[in-house]
C-alpha atoms as a PDB file:
ATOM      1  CA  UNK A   1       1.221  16.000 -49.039  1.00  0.00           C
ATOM      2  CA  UNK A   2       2.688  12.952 -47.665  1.00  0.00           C
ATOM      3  CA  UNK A   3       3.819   9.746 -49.703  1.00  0.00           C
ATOM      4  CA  UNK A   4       2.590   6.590 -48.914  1.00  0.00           C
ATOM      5  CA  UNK A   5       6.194   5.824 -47.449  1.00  0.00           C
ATOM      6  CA  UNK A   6       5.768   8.474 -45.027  1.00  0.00           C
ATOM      7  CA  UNK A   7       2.259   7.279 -44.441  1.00  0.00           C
ATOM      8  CA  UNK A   8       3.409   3.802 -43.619  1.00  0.00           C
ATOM      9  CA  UNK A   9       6.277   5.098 -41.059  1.00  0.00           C
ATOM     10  CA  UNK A  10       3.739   7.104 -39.266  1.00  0.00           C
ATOM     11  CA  UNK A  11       1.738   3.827 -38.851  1.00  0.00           C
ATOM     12  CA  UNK A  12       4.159   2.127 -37.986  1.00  0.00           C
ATOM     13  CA  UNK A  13       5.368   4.656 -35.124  1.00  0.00           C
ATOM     14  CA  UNK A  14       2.037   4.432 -33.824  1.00  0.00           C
ATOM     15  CA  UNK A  15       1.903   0.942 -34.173  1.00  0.00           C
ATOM     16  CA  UNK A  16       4.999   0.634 -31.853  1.00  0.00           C
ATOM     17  CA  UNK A  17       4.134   3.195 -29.449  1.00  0.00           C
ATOM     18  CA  UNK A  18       0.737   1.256 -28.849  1.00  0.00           C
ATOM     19  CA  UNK A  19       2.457  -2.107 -28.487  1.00  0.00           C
ATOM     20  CA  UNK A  20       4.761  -0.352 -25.923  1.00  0.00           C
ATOM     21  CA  UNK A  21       1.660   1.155 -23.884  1.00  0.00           C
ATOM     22  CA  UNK A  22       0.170  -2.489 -24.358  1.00  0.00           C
ATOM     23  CA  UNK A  23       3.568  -4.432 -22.620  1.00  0.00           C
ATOM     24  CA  UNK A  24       3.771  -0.983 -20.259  1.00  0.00           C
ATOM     25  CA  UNK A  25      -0.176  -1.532 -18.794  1.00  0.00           C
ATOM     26  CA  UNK A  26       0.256  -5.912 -19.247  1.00  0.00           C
ATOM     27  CA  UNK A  27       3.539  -5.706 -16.910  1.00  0.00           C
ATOM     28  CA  UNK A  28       1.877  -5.415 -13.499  1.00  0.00           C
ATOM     29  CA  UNK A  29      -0.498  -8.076 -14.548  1.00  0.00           C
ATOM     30  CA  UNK A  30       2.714 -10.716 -15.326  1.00  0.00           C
ATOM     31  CA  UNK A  31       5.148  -9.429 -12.488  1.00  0.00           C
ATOM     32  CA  UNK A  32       2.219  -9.590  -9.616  1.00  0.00           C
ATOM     33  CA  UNK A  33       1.737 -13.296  -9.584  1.00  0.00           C
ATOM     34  CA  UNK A  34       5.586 -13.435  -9.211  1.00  0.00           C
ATOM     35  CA  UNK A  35       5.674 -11.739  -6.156  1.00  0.00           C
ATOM     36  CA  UNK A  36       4.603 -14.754  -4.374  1.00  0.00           C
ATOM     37  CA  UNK A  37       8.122 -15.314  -2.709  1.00  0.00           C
ATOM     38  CA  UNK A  38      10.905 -12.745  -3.003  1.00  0.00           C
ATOM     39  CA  UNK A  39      11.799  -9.443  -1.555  1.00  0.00           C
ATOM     40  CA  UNK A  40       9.459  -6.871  -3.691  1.00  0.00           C
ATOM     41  CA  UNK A  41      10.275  -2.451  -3.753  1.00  0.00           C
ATOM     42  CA  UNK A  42       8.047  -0.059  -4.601  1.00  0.00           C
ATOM     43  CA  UNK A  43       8.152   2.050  -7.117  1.00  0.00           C
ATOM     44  CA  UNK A  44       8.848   5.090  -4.808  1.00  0.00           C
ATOM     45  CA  UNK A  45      11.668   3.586  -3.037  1.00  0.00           C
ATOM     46  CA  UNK A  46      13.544   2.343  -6.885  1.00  0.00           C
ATOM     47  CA  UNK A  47      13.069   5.911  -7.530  1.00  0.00           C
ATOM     48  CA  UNK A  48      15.053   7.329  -4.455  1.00  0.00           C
ATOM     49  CA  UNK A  49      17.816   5.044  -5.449  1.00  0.00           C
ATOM     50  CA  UNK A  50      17.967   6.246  -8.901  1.00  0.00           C
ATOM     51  CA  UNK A  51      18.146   9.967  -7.544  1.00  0.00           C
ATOM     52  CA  UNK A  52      20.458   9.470  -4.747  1.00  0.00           C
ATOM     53  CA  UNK A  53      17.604   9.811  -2.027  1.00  0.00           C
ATOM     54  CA  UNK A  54      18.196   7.748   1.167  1.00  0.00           C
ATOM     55  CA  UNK A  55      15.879   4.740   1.575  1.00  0.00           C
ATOM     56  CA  UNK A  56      16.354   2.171   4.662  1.00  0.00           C
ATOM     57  CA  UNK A  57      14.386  -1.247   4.236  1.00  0.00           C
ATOM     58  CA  UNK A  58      15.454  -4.633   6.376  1.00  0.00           C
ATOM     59  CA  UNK A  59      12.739  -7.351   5.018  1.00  0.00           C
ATOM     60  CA  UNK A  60      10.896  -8.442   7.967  1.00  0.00           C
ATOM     61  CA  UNK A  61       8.958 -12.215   6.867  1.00  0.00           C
ATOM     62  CA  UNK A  62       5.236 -11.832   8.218  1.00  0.00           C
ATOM     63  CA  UNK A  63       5.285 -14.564  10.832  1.00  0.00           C
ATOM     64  CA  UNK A  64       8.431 -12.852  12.337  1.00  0.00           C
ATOM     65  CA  UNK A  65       6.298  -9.320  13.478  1.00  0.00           C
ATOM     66  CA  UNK A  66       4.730  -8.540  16.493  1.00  0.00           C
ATOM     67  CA  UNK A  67       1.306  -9.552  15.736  1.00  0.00           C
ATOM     68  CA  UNK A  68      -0.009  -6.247  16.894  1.00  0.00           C
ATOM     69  CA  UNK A  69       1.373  -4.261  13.833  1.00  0.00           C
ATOM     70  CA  UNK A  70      -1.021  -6.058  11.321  1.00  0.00           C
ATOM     71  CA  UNK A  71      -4.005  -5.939  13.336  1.00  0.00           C
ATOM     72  CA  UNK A  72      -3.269  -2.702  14.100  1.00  0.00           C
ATOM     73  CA  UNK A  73      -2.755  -1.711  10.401  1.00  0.00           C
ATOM     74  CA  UNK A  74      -5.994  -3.367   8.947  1.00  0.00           C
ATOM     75  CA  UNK A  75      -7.905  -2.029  11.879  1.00  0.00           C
ATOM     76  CA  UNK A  76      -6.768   1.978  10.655  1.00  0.00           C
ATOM     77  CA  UNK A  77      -6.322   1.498   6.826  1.00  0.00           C
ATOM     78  CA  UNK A  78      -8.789  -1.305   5.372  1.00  0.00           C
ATOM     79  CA  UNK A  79     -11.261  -3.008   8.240  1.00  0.00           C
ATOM     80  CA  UNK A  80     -13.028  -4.821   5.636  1.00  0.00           C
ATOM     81  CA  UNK A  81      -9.886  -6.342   4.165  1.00  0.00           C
ATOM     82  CA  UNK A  82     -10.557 -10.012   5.302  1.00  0.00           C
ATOM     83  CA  UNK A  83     -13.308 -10.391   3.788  1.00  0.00           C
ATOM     84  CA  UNK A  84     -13.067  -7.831   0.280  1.00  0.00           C
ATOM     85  CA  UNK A  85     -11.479  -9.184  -3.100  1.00  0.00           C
ATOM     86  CA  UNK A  86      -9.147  -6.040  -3.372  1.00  0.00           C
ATOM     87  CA  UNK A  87     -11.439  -3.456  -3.261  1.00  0.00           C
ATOM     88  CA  UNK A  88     -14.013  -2.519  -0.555  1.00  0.00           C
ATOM     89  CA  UNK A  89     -16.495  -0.832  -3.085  1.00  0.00           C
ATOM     90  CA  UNK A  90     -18.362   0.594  -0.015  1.00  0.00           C
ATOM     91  CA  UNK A  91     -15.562   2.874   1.190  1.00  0.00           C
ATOM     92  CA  UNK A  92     -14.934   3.710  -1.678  1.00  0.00           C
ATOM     93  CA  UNK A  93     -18.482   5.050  -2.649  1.00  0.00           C
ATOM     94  CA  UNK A  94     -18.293   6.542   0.309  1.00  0.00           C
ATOM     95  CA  UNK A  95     -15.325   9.080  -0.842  1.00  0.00           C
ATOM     96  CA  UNK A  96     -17.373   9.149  -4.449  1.00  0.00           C
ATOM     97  CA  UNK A  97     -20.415  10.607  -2.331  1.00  0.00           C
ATOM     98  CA  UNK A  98     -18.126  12.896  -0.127  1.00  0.00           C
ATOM     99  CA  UNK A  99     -16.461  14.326  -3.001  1.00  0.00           C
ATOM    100  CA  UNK A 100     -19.848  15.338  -4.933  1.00  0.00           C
ATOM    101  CA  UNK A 101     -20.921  16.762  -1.894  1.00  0.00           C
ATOM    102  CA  UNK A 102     -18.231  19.205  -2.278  1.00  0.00           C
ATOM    103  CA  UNK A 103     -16.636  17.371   0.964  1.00  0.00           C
ATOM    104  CA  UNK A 104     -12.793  16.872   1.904  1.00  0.00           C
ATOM    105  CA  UNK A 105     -12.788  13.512   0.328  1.00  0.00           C
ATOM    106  CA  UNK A 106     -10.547  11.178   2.735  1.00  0.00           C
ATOM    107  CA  UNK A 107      -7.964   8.343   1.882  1.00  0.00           C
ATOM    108  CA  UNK A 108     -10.454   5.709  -0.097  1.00  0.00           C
ATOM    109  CA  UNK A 109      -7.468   3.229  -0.879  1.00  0.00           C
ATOM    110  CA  UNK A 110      -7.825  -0.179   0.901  1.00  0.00           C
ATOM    111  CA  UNK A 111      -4.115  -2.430   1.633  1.00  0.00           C
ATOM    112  CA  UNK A 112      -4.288  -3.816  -1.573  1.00  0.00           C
ATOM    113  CA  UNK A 113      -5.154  -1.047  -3.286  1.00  0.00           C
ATOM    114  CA  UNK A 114      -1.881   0.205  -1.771  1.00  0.00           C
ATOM    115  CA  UNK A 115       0.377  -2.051  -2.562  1.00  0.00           C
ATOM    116  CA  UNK A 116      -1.051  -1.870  -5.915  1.00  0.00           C
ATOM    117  CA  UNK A 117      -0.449   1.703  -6.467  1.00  0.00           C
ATOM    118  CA  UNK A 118       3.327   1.380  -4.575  1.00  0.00           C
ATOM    119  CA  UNK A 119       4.510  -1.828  -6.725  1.00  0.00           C
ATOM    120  CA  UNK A 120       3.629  -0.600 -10.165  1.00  0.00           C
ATOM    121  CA  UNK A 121       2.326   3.194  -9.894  1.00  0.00           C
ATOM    122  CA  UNK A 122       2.289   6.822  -8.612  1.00  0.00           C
ATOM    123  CA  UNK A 123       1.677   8.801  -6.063  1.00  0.00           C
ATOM    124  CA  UNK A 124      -0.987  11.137  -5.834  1.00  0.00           C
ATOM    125  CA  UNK A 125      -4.546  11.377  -6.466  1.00  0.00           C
ATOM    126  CA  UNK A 126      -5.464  11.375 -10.220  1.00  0.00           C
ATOM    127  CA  UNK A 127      -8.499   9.738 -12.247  1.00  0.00           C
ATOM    128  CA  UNK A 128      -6.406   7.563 -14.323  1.00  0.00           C
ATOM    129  CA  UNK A 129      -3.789   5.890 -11.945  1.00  0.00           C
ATOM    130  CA  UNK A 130      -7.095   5.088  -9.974  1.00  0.00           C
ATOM    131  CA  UNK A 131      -8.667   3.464 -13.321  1.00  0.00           C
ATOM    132  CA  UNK A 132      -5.236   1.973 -13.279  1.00  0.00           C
ATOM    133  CA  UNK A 133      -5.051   1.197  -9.851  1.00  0.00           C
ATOM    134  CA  UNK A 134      -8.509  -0.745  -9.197  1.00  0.00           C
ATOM    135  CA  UNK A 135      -8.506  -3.926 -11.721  1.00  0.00           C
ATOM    136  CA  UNK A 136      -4.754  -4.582 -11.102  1.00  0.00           C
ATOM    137  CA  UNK A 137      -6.339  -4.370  -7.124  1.00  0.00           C
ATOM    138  CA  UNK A 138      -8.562  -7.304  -8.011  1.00  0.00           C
ATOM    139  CA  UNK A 139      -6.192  -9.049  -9.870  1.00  0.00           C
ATOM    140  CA  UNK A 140      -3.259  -8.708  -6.818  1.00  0.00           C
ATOM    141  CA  UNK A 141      -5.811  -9.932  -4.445  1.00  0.00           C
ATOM    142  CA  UNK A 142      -7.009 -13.192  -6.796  1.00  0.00           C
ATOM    143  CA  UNK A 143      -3.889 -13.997  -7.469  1.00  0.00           C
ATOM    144  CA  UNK A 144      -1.704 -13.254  -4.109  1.00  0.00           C
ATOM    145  CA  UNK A 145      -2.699 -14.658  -0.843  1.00  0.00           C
ATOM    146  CA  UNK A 146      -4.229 -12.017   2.626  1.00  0.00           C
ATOM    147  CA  UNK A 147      -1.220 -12.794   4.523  1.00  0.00           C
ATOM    148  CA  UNK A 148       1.148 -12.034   1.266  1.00  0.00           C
ATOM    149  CA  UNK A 149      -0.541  -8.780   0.450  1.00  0.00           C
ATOM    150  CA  UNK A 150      -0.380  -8.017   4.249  1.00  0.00           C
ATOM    151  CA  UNK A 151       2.941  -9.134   4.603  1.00  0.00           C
ATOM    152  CA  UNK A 152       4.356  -7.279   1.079  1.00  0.00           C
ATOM    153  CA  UNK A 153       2.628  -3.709   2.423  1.00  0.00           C
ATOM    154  CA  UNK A 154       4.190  -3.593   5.753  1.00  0.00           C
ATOM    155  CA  UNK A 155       7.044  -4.174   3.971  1.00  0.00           C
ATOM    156  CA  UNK A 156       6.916  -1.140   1.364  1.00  0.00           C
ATOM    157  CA  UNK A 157       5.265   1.239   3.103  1.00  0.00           C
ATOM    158  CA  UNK A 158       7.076   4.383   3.998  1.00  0.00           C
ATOM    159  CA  UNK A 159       7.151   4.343   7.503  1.00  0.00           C
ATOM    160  CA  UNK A 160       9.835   7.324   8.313  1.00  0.00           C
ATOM    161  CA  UNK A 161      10.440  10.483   7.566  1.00  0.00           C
ATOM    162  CA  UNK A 162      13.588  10.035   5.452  1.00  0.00           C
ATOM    163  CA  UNK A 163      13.677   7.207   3.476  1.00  0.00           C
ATOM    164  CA  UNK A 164      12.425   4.533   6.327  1.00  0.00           C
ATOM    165  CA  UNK A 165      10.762   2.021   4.286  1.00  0.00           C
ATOM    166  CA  UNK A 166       8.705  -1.287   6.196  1.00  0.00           C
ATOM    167  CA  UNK A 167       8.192  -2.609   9.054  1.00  0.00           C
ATOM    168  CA  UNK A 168      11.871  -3.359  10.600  1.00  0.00           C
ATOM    169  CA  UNK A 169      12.797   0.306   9.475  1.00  0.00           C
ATOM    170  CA  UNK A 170      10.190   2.216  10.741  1.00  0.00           C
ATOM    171  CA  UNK A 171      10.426   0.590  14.121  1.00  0.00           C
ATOM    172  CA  UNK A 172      14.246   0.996  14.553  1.00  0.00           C
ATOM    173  CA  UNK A 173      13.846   4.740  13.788  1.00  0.00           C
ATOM    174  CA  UNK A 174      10.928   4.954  15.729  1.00  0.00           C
ATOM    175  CA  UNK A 175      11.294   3.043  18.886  1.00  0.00           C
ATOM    176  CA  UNK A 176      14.425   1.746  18.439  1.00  0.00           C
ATOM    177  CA  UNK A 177      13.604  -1.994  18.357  1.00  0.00           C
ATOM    178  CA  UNK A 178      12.204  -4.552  15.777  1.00  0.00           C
ATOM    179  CA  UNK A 179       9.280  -4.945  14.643  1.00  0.00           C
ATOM    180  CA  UNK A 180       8.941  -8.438  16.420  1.00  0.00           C
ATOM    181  CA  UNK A 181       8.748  -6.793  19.594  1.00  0.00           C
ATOM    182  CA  UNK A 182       6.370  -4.166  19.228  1.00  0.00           C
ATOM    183  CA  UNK A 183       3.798  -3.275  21.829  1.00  0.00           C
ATOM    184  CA  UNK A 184       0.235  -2.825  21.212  1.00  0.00           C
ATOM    185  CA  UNK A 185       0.685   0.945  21.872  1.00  0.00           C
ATOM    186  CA  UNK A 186       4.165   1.252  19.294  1.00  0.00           C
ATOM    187  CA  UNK A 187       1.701  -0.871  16.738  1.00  0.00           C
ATOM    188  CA  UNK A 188      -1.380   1.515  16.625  1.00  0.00           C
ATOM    189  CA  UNK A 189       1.361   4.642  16.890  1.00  0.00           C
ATOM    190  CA  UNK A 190       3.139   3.154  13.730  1.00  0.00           C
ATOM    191  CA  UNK A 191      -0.426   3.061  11.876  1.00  0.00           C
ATOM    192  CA  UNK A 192      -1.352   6.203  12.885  1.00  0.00           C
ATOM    193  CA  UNK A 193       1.084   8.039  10.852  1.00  0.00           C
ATOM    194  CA  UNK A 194       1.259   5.838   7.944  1.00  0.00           C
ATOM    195  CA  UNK A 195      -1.249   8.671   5.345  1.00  0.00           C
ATOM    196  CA  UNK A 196       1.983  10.927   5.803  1.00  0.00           C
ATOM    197  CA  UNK A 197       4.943   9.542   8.073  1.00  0.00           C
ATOM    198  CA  UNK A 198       6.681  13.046   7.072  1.00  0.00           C
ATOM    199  CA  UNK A 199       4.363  14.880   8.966  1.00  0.00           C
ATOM    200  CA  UNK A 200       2.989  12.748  11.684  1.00  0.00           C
ATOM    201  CA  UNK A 201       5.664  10.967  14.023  1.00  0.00           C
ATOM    202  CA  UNK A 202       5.480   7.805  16.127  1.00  0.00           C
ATOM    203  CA  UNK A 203       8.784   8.149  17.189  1.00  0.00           C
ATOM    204  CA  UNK A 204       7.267  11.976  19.245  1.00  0.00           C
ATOM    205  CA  UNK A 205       3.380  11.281  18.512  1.00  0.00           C
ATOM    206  CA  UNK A 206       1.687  14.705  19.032  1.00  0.00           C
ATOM    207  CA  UNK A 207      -2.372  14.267  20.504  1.00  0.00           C
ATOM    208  CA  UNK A 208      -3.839  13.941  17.076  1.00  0.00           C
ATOM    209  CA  UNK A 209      -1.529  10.756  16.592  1.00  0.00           C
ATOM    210  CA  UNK A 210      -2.248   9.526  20.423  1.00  0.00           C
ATOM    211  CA  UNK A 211      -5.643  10.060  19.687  1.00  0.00           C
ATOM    212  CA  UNK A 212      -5.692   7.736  16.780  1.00  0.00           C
ATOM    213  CA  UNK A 213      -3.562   5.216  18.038  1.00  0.00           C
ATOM    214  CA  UNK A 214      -5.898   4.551  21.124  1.00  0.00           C
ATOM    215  CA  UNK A 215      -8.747   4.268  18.450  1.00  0.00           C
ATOM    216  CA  UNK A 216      -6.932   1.843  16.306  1.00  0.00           C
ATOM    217  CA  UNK A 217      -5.735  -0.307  19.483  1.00  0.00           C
ATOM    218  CA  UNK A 218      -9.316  -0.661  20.511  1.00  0.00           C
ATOM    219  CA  UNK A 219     -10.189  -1.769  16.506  1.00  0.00           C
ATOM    220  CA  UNK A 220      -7.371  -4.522  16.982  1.00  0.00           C
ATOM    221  CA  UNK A 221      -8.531  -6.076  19.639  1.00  0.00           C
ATOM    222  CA  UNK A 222     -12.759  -6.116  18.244  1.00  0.00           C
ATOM    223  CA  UNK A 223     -14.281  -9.069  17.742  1.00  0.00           C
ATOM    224  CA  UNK A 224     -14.523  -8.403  14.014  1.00  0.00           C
ATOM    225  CA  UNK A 225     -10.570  -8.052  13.556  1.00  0.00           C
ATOM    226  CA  UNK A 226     -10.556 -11.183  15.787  1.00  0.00           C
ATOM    227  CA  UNK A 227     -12.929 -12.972  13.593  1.00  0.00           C
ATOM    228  CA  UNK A 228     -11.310 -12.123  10.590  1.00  0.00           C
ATOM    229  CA  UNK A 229      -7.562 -13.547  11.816  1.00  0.00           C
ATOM    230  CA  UNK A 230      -9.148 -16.822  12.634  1.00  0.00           C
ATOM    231  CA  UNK A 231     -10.965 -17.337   9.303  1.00  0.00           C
ATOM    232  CA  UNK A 232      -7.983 -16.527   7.855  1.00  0.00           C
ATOM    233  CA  UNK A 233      -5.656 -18.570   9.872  1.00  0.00           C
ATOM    234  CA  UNK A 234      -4.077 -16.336  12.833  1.00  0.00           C
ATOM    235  CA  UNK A 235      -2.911 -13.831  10.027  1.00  0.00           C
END
């Protein structure tokens, strides 16, 4: 039987392993107003570092892009992003409803749900990173402005095939320019492979990647997406 010393240092392991889980699940919460100015990485591209993996990232400021790339990326990844508070709930029923149907459930992750899960989580698809994943959405998007949110995932997102991290980076390797001179075209091509820049290329886009770029090129130029960057201030 135990004695009521080993009693008390079991509670007070637990005790300390709780307030660790408490400061571990609080820290996203503290660090994401913060992120207001500065040059944030996500967690995938601190963890290349730490193994020795490549990673390529020049910080390119919002106003500085070609204004094609953000239309271009809201128009493929989160349409409803203008006018959402984090998370478009509809979409993401949508995948809910696929998924019981026994359908390939798609991407249901809007831009801030991205940067969300790339500041502070993992990848992959799992029931608890998105319980994780969808409050600290609400919070990022309450407490962060569009154009920061916008401006902090084309930033972070991987955007090569080894290690190209951003905007600036994934343009270089891609077209071999900056991102402040990007065509309409390079814009929708650099969107198109963002679900999985391994295996889809804009630097050699094969037809499914042409396809999708002419799609997303018409969606940045809509009346919607045009709407949306004038209630929000040309972002």
């Amino acid at each position: 039987m135990r004695g009521p010393n080993q009693k008390l240092e079991i509670l007070r392991i637990v005790r300390t392993l709780l307030l660790i889980l408490l400061v571990v699940l609080l820290l996203p919460y503290l660090l994401a107003p913060l992120y207001r100015a500065g040059h944030p990485v996500s967690a995938l591209m601190a963890w290349r570092r730490l193994t020795g993996a490549p990673v390529s990232r020049q910080w390119i400021d919002f106003n500085a892009m070609s204004p094609y790339l953000p239309r271009s990326v809201v128009g493929s990844e989160d349409a409803k992003f203008c006018s959402h508070h984090g998370v478009d709930w509809e979409a993401l029923q949508d995948v809910i409803d696929d998924a019981e149907d026994g359908e390939v459930t798609r991407g249901g992750s809007g831009i801030t749900q991205q940067v969300a899960k790339n500041l502070f989580l993992w990848p992959g698809r799992s029931v608890v990173r998105k319980a994780l994943e969808l409050p600290l959405s609400l919070w990022i998007d309450f407490v962060l402005p569009k154009q920061r949110i916008l401006e902090i995932y084309l930033n972070i997102a991987e955007l090569g095939p080894s290690g190209q991290f951003g905007a600036e980076s994934g343009a270089m390797y891609a077209f071999g320019h900056p991102a402040s001179s990007l065509s309409p075209r390079e814009a929708a091509l650099m969107a198109a492979i963002l679900p999985n820049p391994v295996k889809r290329s804009a630097r050699n886009p094969g037809p499914g990647v042409r396809r999708l770029a002419g799609t997303y090129t018409a969606r940045a130029a809509s009346a919607e997406l045009q709407r949306c960057w004038r209630e929000n201030r040309g972002f």
